[in-house]
Protein backbone atom coordinates (compact mmCIF):
# COMPACT_ATOMS: atom_id res chain seq x y z
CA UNK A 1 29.75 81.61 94.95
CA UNK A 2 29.68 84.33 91.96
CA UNK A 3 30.21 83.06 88.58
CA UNK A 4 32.27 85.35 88.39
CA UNK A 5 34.55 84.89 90.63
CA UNK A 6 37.56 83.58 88.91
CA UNK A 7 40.32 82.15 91.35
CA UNK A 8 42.79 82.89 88.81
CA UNK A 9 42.45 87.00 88.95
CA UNK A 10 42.06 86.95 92.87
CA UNK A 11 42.77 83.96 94.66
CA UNK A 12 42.22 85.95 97.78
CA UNK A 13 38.74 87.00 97.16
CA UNK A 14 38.06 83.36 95.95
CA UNK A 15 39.53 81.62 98.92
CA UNK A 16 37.62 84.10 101.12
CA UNK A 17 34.15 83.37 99.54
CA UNK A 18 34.86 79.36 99.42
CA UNK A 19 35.71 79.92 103.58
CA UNK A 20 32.74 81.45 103.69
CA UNK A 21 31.06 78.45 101.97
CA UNK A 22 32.48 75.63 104.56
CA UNK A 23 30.93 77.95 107.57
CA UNK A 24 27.68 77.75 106.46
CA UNK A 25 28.30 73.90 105.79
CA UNK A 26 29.47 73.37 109.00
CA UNK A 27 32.91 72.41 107.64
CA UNK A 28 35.39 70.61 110.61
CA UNK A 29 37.64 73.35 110.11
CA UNK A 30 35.33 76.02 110.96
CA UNK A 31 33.18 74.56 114.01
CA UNK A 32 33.83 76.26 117.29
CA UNK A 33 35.06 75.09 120.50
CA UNK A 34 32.34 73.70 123.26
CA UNK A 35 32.25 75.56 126.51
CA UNK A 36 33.29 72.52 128.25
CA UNK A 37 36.73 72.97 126.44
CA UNK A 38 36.52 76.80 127.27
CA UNK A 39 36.02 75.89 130.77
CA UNK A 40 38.96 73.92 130.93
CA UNK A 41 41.35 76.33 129.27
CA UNK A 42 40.77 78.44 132.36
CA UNK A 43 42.14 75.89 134.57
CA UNK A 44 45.01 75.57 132.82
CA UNK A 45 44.15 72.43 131.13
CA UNK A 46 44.27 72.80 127.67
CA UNK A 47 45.88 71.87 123.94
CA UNK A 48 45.41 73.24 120.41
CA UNK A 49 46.52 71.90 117.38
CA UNK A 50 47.51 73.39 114.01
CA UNK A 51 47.69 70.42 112.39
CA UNK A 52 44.92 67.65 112.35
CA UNK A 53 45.57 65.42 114.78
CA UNK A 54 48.62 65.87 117.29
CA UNK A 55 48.35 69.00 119.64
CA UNK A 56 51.35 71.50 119.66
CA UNK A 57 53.85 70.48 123.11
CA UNK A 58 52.44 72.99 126.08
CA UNK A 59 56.11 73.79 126.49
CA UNK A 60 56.34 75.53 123.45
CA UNK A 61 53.74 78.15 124.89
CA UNK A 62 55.19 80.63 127.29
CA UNK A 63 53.15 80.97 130.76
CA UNK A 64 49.79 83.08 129.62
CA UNK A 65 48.85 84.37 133.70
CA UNK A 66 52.45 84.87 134.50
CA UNK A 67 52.45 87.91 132.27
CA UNK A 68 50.39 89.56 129.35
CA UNK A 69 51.06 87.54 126.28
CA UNK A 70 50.05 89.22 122.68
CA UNK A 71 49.14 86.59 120.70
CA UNK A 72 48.49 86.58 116.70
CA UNK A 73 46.36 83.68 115.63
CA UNK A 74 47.17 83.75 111.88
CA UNK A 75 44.68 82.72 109.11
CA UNK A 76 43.68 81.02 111.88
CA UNK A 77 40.03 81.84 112.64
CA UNK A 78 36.87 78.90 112.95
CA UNK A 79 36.59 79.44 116.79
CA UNK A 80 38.96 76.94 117.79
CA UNK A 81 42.48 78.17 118.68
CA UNK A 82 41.93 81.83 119.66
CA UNK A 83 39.27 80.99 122.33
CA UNK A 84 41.17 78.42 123.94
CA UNK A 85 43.88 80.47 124.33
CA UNK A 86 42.41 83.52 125.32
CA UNK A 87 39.93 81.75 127.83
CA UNK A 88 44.14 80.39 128.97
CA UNK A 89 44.76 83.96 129.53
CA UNK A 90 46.50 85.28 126.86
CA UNK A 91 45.45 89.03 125.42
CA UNK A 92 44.13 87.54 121.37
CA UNK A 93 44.04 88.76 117.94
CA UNK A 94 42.79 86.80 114.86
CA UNK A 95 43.15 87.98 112.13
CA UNK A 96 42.10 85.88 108.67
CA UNK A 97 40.47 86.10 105.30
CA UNK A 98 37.08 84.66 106.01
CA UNK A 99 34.63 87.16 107.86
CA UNK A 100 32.41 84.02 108.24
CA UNK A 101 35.40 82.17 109.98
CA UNK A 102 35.93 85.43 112.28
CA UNK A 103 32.69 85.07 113.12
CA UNK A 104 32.39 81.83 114.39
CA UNK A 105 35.82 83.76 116.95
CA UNK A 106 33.13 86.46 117.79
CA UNK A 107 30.27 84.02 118.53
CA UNK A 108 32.41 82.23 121.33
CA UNK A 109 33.80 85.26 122.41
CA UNK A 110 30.01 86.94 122.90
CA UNK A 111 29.93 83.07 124.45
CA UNK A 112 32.14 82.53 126.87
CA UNK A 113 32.35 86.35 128.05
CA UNK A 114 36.33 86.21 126.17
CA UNK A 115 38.06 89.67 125.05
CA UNK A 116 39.57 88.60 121.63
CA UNK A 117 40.10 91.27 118.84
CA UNK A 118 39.05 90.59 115.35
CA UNK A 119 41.00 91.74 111.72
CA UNK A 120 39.68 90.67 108.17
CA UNK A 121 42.82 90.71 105.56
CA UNK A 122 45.19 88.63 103.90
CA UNK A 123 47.84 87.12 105.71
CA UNK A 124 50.37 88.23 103.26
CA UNK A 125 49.38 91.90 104.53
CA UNK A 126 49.50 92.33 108.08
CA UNK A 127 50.69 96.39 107.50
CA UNK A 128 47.41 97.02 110.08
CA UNK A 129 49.47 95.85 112.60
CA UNK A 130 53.03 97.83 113.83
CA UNK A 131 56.39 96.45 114.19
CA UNK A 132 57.11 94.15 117.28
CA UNK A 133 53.32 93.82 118.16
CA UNK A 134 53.26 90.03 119.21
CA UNK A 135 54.71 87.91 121.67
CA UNK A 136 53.54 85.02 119.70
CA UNK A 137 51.65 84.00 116.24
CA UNK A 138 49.77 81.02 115.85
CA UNK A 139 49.85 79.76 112.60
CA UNK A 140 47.93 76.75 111.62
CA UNK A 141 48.31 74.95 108.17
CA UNK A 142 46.49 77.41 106.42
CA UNK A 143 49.33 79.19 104.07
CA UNK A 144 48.27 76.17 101.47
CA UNK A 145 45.75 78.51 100.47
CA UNK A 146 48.57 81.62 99.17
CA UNK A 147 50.32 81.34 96.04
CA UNK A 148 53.36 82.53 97.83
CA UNK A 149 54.25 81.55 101.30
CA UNK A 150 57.70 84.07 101.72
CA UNK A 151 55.76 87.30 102.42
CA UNK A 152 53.61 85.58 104.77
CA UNK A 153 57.46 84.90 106.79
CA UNK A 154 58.07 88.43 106.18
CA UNK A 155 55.61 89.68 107.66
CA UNK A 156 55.51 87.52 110.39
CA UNK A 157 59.23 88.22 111.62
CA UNK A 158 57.89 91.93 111.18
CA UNK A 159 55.00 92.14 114.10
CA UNK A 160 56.69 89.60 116.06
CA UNK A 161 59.08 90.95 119.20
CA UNK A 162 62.23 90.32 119.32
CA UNK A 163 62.57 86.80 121.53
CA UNK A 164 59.19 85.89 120.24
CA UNK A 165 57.94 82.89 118.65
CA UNK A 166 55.99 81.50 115.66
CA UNK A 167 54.53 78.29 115.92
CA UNK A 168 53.37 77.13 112.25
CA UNK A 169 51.70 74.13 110.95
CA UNK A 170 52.66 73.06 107.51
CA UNK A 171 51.30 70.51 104.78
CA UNK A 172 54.32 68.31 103.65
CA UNK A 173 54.68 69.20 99.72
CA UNK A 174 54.76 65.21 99.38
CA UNK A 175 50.70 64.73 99.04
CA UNK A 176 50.71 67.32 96.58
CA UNK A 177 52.80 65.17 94.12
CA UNK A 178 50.06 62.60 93.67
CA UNK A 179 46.68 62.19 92.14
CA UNK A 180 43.87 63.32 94.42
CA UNK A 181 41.46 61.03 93.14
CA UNK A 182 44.01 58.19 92.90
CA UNK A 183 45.34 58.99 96.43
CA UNK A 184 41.88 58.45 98.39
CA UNK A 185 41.59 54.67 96.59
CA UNK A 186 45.06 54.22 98.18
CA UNK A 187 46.74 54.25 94.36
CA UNK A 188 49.79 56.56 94.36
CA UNK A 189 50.44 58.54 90.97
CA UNK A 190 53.14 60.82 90.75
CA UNK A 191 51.39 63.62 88.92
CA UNK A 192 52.65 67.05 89.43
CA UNK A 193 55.78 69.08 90.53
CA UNK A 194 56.49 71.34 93.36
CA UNK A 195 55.96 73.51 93.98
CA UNK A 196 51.94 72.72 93.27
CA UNK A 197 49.37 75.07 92.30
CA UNK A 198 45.88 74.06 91.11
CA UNK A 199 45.66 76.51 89.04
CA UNK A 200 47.78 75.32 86.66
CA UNK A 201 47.86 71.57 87.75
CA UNK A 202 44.41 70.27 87.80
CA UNK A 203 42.64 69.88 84.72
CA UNK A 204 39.93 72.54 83.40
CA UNK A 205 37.63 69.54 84.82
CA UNK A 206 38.81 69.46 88.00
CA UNK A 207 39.45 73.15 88.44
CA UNK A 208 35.51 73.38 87.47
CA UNK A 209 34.43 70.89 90.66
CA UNK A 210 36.41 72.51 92.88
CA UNK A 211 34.44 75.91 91.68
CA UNK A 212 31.34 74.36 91.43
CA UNK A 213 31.81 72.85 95.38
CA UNK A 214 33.15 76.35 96.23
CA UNK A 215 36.22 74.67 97.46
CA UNK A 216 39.42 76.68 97.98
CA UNK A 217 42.30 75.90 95.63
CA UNK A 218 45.30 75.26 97.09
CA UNK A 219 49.35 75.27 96.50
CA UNK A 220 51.97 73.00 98.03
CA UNK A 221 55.30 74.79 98.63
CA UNK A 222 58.74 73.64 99.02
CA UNK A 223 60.64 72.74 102.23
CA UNK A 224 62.69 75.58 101.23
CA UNK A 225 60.05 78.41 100.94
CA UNK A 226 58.48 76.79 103.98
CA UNK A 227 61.24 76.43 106.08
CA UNK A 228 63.84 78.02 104.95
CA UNK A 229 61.59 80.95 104.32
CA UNK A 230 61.22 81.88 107.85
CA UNK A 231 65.28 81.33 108.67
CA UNK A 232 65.59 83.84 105.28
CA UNK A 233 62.53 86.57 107.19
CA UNK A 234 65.22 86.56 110.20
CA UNK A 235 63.80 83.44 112.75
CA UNK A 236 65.88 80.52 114.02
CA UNK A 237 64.23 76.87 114.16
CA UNK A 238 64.15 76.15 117.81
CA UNK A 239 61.42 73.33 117.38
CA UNK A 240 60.03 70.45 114.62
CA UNK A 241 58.21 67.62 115.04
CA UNK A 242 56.37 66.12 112.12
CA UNK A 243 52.39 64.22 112.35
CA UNK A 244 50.48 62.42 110.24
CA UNK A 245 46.23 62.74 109.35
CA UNK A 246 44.84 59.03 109.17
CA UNK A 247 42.29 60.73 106.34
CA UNK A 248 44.98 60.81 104.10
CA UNK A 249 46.14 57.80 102.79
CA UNK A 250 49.82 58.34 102.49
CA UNK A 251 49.82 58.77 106.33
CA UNK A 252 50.50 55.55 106.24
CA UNK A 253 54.58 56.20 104.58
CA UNK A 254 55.12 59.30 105.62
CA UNK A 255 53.96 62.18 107.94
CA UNK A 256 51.92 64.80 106.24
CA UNK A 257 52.25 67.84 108.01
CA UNK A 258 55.35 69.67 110.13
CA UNK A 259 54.91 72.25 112.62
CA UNK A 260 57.87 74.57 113.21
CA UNK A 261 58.60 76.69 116.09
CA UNK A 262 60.47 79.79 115.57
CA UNK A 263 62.37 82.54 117.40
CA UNK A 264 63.09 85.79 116.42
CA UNK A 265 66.43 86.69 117.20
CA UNK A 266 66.52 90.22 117.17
């Protein structure tokens, strides 16, 4: 990464350049799907998950081959949800930060023979995309890495039909309270406030590994921007279940992550 990249003038430009990093380290997040998984998606047997480890209910999706369903995987690139849905039969855009994460969507897509449509931006920005576009967005936890989740809601409620859903992961504020360091030993230390920004929370120290790993920084938000946000952008809550990550410690008290469905009404 360039040294002179500083997160704290453009966290999106970071963020995009430390995605970029975990592709070509072959980051979890970023590997593709295998064909077998592909091939199984096109008989109808398939899951995807938005958060780490429990896959979002199949009766949250709408029937893909009944109809053509426009679906918006948001900041949610890495060749994992899009092609699995698209191979399901639903018409797919990505769209994400991280051209390197797009292209691990195009490299299935040239694959696997899929038809899914590509857009670099920031997810607080979708104004490439008109009003009522979608009949779904995909949204895995991946607004930890904005400063401010509400315009990502906005905009969401925006290019969504009315009657359409958005399904979004989202990391539970709670780990961000605690000491990272501390929390992978299994010690708990309250530490910082939400909402959490590393920018300002970790010391110059730890700011500097996370630069030096060209890892993205990261903010926790509160149940209110999170949830409430979306209610506030003009969707109604119609689903919520909560899972845990057995990689993070506190899994072990209290889920880590929520995924929300919601509607827009009109």
């Amino acid at each position: 990464m360039s040294p002179n990249l500083d997160p704290a003038d453009d966290i999106v430009a970071y963020n995009r350049a430390a995605w970029d990093s975990l592709v070509r380290k072959n980051d979890r997040w970023t590997l593709p799907v295998s064909s077998e998984e592909i091939q199984r998606a096109r008989n109808d047997d398939w899951r995807i998950f938005l958060v780490p480890e429990k896959p979002i209910p199949r009766e949250w999706f709408p029937d893909f081959r009944a109809s053509s369903i426009k679906v918006l995987c948001l900041a949610g690139s890495g060749g994992q949800q899009a092609p699995i849905l698209a191979a399901a039969g639903a018409s797919v855009t990505v769209f994400d930060n991280s051209p390197a994460q797009l292209a691990q969507d195009q490299l299935v897509a040239d694959r696997e023979g899929l038809a899914i449509d590509l857009a670099q931006g920031d997810m607080a920005d979708l104004s490439i995309f008109e009003n009522d576009s979608f009949d779904l967005i995909v949204h895995p936890c991946s607004n930890c890495f904005v400063p401010n989740v509400l315009p990502v809601w906005k905009e969401a409620a925006r290019v969504m039909k009315p009657g359409a859903n958005l399904i979004s992961g989202i990391v539970n504020p709670i780990v961000y309270l605690f000491d990272d360091q501390l929390m992978d030993k299994g010690e708990f230390k309250v530490c910082h406030k939400i909402p959490y920004s590393d920018l300002t929370s970790l010391s110059s120290e730890q700011r500097q590994a996370r630069f030096d790993d060209d890892q993205p920084f990261c903010f926790g938000h509160t149940l209110e921007d999170q949830v409430g946000g979306q209610i506030d952008a003009g969707l109604a809550i119609t689903g919520l279940f909560e899972a845990c990550w057995s990689e993070w410690p506190i899994s072990e008290y209290i889920p880590t992550s929520i995924v929300t469905k919601a509607t827009k009404l009109n």
